[in-house]
N, C-alpha and C. Protein backbone atom coordinates (compact mmCIF):
# COMPACT_ATOMS: atom_id res chain seq x y z
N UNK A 1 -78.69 -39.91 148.33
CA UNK A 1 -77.63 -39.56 147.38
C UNK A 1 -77.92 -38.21 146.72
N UNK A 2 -78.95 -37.92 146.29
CA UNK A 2 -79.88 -37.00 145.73
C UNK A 2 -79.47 -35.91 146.74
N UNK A 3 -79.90 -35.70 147.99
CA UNK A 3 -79.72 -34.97 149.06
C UNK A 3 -78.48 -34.30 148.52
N UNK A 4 -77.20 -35.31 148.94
CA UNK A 4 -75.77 -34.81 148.80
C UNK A 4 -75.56 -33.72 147.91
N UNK A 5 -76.06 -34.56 147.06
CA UNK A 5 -75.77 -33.62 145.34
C UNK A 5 -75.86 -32.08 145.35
N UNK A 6 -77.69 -32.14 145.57
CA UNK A 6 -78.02 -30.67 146.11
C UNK A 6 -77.43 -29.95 147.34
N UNK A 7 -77.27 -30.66 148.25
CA UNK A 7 -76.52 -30.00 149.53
C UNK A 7 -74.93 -28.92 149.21
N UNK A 8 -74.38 -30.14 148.33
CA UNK A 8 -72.68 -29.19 147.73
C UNK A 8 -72.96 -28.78 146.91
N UNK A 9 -73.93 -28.69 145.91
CA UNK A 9 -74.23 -27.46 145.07
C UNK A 9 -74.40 -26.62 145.21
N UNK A 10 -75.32 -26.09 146.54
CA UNK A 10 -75.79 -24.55 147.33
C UNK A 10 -74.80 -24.33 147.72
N UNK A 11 -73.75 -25.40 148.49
CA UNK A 11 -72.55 -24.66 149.26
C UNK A 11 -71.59 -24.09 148.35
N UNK A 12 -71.56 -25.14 147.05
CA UNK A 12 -70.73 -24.53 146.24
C UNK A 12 -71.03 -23.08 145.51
N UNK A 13 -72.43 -23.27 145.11
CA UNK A 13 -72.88 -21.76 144.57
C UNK A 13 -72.97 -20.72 146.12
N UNK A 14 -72.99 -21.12 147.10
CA UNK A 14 -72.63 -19.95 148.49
C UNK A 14 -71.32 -19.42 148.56
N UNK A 15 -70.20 -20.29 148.11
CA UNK A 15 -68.99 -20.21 147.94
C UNK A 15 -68.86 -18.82 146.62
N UNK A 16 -69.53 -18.78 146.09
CA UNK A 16 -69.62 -17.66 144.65
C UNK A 16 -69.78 -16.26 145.03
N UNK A 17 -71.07 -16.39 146.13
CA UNK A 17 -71.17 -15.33 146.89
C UNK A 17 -70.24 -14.88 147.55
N UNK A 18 -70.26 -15.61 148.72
CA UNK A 18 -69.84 -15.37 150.34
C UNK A 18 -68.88 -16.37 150.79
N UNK A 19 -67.57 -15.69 150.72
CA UNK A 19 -66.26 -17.09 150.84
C UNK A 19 -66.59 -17.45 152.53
N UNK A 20 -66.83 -18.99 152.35
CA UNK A 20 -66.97 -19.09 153.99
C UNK A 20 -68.11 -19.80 153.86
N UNK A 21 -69.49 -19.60 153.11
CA UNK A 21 -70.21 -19.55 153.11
C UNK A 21 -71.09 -21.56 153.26
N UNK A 22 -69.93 -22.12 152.57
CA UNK A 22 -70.01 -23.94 152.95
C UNK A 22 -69.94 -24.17 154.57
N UNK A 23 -69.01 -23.41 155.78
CA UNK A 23 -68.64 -23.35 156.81
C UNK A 23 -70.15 -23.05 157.63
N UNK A 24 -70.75 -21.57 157.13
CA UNK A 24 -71.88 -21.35 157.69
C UNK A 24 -72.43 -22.57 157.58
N UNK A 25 -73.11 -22.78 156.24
CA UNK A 25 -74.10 -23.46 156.17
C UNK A 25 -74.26 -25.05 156.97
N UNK A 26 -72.63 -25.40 157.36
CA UNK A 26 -72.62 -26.40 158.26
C UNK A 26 -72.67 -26.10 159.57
N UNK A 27 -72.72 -24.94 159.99
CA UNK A 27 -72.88 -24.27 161.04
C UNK A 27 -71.23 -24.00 161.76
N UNK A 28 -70.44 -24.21 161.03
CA UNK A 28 -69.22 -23.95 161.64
C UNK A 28 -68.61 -22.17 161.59
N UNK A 29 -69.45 -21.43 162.38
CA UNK A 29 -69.38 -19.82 162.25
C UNK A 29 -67.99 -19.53 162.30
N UNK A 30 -67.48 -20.09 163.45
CA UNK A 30 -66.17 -19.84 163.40
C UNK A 30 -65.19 -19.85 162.20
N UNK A 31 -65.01 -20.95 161.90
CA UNK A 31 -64.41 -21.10 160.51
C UNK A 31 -65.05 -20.42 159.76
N UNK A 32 -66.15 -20.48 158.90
CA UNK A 32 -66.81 -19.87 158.13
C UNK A 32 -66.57 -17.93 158.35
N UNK A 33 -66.33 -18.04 159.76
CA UNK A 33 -65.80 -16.26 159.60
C UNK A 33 -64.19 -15.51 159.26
N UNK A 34 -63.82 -17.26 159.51
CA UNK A 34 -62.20 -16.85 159.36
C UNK A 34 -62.12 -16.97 157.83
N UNK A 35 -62.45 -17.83 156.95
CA UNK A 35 -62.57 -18.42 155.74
C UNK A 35 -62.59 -16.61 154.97
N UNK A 36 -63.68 -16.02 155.61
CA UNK A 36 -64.44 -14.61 155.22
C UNK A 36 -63.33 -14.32 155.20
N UNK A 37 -62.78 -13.44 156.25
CA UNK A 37 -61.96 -12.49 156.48
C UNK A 37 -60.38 -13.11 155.96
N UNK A 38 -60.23 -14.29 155.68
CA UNK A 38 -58.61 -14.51 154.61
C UNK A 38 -59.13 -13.75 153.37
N UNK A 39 -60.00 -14.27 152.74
CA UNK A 39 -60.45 -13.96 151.74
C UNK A 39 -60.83 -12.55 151.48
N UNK A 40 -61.18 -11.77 152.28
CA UNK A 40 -61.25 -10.35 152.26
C UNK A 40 -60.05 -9.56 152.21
N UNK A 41 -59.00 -10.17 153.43
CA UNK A 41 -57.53 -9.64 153.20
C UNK A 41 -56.85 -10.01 152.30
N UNK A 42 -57.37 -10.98 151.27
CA UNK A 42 -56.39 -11.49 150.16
C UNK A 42 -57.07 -10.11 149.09
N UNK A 43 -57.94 -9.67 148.85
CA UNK A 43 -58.92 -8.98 148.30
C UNK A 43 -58.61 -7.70 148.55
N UNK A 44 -58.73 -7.38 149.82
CA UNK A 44 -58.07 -6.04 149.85
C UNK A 44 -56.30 -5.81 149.83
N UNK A 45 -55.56 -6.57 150.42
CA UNK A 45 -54.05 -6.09 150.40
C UNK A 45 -53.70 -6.48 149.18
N UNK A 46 -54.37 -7.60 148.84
CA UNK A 46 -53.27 -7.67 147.07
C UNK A 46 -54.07 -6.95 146.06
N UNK A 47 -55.54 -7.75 145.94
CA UNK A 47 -55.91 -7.11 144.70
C UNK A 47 -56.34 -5.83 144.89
N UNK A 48 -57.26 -5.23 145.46
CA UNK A 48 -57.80 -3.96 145.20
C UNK A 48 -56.55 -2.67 145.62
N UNK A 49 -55.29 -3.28 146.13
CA UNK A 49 -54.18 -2.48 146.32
C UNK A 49 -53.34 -2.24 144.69
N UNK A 50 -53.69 -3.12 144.28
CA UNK A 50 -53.12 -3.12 142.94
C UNK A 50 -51.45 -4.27 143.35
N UNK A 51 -51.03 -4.54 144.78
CA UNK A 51 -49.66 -5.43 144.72
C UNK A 51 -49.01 -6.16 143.90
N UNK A 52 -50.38 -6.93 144.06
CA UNK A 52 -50.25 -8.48 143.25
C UNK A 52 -51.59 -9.03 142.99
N UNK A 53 -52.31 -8.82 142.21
CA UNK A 53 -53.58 -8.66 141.57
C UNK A 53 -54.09 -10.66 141.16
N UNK A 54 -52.88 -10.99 140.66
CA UNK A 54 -53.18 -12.26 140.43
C UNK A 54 -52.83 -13.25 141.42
N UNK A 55 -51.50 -12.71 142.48
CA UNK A 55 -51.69 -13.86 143.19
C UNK A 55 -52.85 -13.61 144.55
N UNK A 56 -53.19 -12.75 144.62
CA UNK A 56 -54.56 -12.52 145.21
C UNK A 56 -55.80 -13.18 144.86
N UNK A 57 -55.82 -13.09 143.71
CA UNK A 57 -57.10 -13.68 143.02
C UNK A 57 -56.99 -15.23 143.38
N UNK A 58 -55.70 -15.90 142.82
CA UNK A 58 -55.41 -17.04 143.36
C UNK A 58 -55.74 -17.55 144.73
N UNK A 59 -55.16 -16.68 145.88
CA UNK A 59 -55.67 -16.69 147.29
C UNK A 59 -57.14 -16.48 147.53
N UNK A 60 -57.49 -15.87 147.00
CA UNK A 60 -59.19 -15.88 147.04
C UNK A 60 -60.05 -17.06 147.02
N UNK A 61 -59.55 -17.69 145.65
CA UNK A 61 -60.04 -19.10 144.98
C UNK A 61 -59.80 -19.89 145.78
N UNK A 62 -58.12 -20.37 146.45
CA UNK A 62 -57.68 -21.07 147.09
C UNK A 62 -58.69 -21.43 148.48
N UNK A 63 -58.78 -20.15 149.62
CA UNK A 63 -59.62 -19.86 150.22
C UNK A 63 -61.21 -20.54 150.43
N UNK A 64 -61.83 -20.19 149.40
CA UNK A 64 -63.10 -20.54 149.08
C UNK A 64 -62.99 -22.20 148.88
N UNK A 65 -62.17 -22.46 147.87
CA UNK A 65 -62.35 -23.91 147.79
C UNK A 65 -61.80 -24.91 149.00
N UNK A 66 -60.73 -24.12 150.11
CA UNK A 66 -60.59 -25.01 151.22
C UNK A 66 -61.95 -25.02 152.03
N UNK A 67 -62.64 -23.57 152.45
CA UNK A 67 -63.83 -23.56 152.65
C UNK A 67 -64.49 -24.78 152.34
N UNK A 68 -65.40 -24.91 150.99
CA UNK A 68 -65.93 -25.98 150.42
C UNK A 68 -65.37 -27.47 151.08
N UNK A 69 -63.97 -27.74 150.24
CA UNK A 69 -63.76 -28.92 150.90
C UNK A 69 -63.82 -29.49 152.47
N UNK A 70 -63.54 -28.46 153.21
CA UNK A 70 -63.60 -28.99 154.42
C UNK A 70 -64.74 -29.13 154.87
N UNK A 71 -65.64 -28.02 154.81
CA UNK A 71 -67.23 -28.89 154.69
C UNK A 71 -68.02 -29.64 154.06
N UNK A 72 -67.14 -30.39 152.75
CA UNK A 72 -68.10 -31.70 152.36
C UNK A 72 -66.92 -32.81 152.86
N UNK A 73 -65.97 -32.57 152.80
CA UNK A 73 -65.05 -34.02 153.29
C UNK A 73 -64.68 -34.11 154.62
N UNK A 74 -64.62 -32.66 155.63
CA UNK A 74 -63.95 -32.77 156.66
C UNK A 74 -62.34 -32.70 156.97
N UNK A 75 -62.25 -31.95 155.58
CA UNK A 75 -60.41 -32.14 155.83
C UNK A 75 -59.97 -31.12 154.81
N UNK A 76 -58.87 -30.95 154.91
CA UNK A 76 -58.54 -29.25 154.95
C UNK A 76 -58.15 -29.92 153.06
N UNK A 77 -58.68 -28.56 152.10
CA UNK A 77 -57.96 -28.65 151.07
C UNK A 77 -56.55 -29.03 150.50
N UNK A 78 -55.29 -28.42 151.27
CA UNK A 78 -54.20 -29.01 151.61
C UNK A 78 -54.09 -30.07 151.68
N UNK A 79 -54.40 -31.08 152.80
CA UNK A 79 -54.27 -32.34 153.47
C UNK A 79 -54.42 -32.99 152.03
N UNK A 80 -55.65 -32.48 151.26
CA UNK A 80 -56.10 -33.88 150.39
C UNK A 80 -55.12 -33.68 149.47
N UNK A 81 -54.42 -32.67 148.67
CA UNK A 81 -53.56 -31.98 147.79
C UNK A 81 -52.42 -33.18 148.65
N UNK A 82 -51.29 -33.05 149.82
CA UNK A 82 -50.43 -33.97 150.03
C UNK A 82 -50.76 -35.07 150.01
N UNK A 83 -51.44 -35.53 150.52
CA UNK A 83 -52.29 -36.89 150.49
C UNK A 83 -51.86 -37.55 149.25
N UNK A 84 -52.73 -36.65 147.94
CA UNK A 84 -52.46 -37.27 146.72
C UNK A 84 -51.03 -37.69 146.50
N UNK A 85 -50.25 -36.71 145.84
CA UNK A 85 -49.00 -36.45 146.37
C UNK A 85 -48.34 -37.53 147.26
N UNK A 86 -48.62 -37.91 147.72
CA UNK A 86 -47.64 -39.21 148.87
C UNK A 86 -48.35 -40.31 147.91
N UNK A 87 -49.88 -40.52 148.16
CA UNK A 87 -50.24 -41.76 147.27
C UNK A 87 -49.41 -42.16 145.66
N UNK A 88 -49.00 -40.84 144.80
CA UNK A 88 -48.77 -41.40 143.46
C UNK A 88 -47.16 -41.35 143.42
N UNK A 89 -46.57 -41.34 144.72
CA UNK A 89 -45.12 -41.48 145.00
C UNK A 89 -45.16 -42.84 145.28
N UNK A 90 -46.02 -43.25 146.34
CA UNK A 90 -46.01 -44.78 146.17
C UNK A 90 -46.58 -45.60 145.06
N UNK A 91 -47.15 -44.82 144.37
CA UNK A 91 -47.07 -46.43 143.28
C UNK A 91 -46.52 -46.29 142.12
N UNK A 92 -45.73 -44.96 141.48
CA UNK A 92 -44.65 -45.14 141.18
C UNK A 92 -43.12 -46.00 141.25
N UNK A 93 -42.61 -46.72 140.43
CA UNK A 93 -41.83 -47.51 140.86
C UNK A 93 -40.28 -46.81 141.49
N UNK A 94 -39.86 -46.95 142.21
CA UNK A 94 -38.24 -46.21 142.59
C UNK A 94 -37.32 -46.76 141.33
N UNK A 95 -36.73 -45.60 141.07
CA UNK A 95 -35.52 -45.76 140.26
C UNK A 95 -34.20 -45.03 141.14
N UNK A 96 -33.11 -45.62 141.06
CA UNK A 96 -32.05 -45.07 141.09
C UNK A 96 -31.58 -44.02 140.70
N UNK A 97 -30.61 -42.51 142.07
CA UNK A 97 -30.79 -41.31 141.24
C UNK A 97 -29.84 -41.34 139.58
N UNK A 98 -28.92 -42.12 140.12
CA UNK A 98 -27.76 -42.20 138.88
C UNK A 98 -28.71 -42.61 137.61
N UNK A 99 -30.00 -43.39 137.36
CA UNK A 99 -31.04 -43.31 136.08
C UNK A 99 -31.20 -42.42 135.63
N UNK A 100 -31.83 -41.64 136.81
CA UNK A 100 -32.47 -40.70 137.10
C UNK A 100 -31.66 -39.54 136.45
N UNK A 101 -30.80 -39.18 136.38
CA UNK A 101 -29.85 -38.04 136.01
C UNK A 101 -29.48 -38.32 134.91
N UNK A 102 -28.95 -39.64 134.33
CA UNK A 102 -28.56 -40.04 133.23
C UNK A 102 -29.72 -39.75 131.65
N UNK A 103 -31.08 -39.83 132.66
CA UNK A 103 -32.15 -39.94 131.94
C UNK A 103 -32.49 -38.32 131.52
N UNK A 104 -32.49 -37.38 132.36
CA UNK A 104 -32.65 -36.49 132.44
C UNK A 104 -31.93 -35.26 131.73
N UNK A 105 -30.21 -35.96 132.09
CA UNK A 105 -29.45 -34.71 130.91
C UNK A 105 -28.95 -35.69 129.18
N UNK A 106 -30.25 -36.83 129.02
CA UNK A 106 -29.84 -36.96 127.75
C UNK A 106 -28.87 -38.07 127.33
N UNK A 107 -27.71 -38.48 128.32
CA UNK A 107 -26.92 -38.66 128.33
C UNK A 107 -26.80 -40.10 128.36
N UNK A 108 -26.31 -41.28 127.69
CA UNK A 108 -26.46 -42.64 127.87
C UNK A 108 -24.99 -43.13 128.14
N UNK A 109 -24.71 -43.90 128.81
CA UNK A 109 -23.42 -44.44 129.57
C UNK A 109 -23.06 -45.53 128.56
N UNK A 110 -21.75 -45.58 128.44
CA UNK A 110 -21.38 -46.32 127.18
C UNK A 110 -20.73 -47.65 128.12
N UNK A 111 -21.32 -48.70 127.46
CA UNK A 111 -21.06 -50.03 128.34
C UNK A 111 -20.27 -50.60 127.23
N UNK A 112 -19.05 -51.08 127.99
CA UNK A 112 -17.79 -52.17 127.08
C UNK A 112 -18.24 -53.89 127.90
């Protein structure tokens, strides 16, 4: 258990460095070089261009942390993001849209 702990900690502090860098360390070069180079083109065309400075930065982060996740869980950052997403649709209860709208602009239906 101990192992684990320390294992995604280095990847995570590699991730600080060197985006990609969870990929290496699992030996997945490939990925781990593509991981690099999104992250470099998010870096150079938005931010250091001055484009779009923040949604670059965003892409950077984004990047790095799919990195990470896919080398401690095996599954793409995304996937787990919909995943959730479908799970708390199902256990939400369904309401009707006509509630649903009624609820929404305020509005209460006058029953005789």
């Amino acid at each position: 258990m101990t192992d684990h702990i320390v294992d995604n900690g280095v990847r995570l502090a590699g991730e600080v460095f060197v985006p990609g860098a969870s990929q290496f360390l699992n030996g997945n070069i490939g990925s781990g070089l593509a991981h690099n180079l999104l992250a470099g083109a998010a870096g150079l065309g938005l931010v250091a261009s001055g484009v779009a400075p923040i949604i670059g930065t965003v892409a950077i982060l984004a990047v790095r942390l799919n990195s990470f996740s896919t080398a401690v869980t095996g599954r793409n950052f995304w996937d787990g993001g919909v995943e959730a997403l479908v799970d708390r649709q199902r256990r939400e209860p369904h309401e009707p849209a006509s509630a649903r709208s009624a609820r929404s602009s305020g509005s209460t239906t006058a029953t005789t």
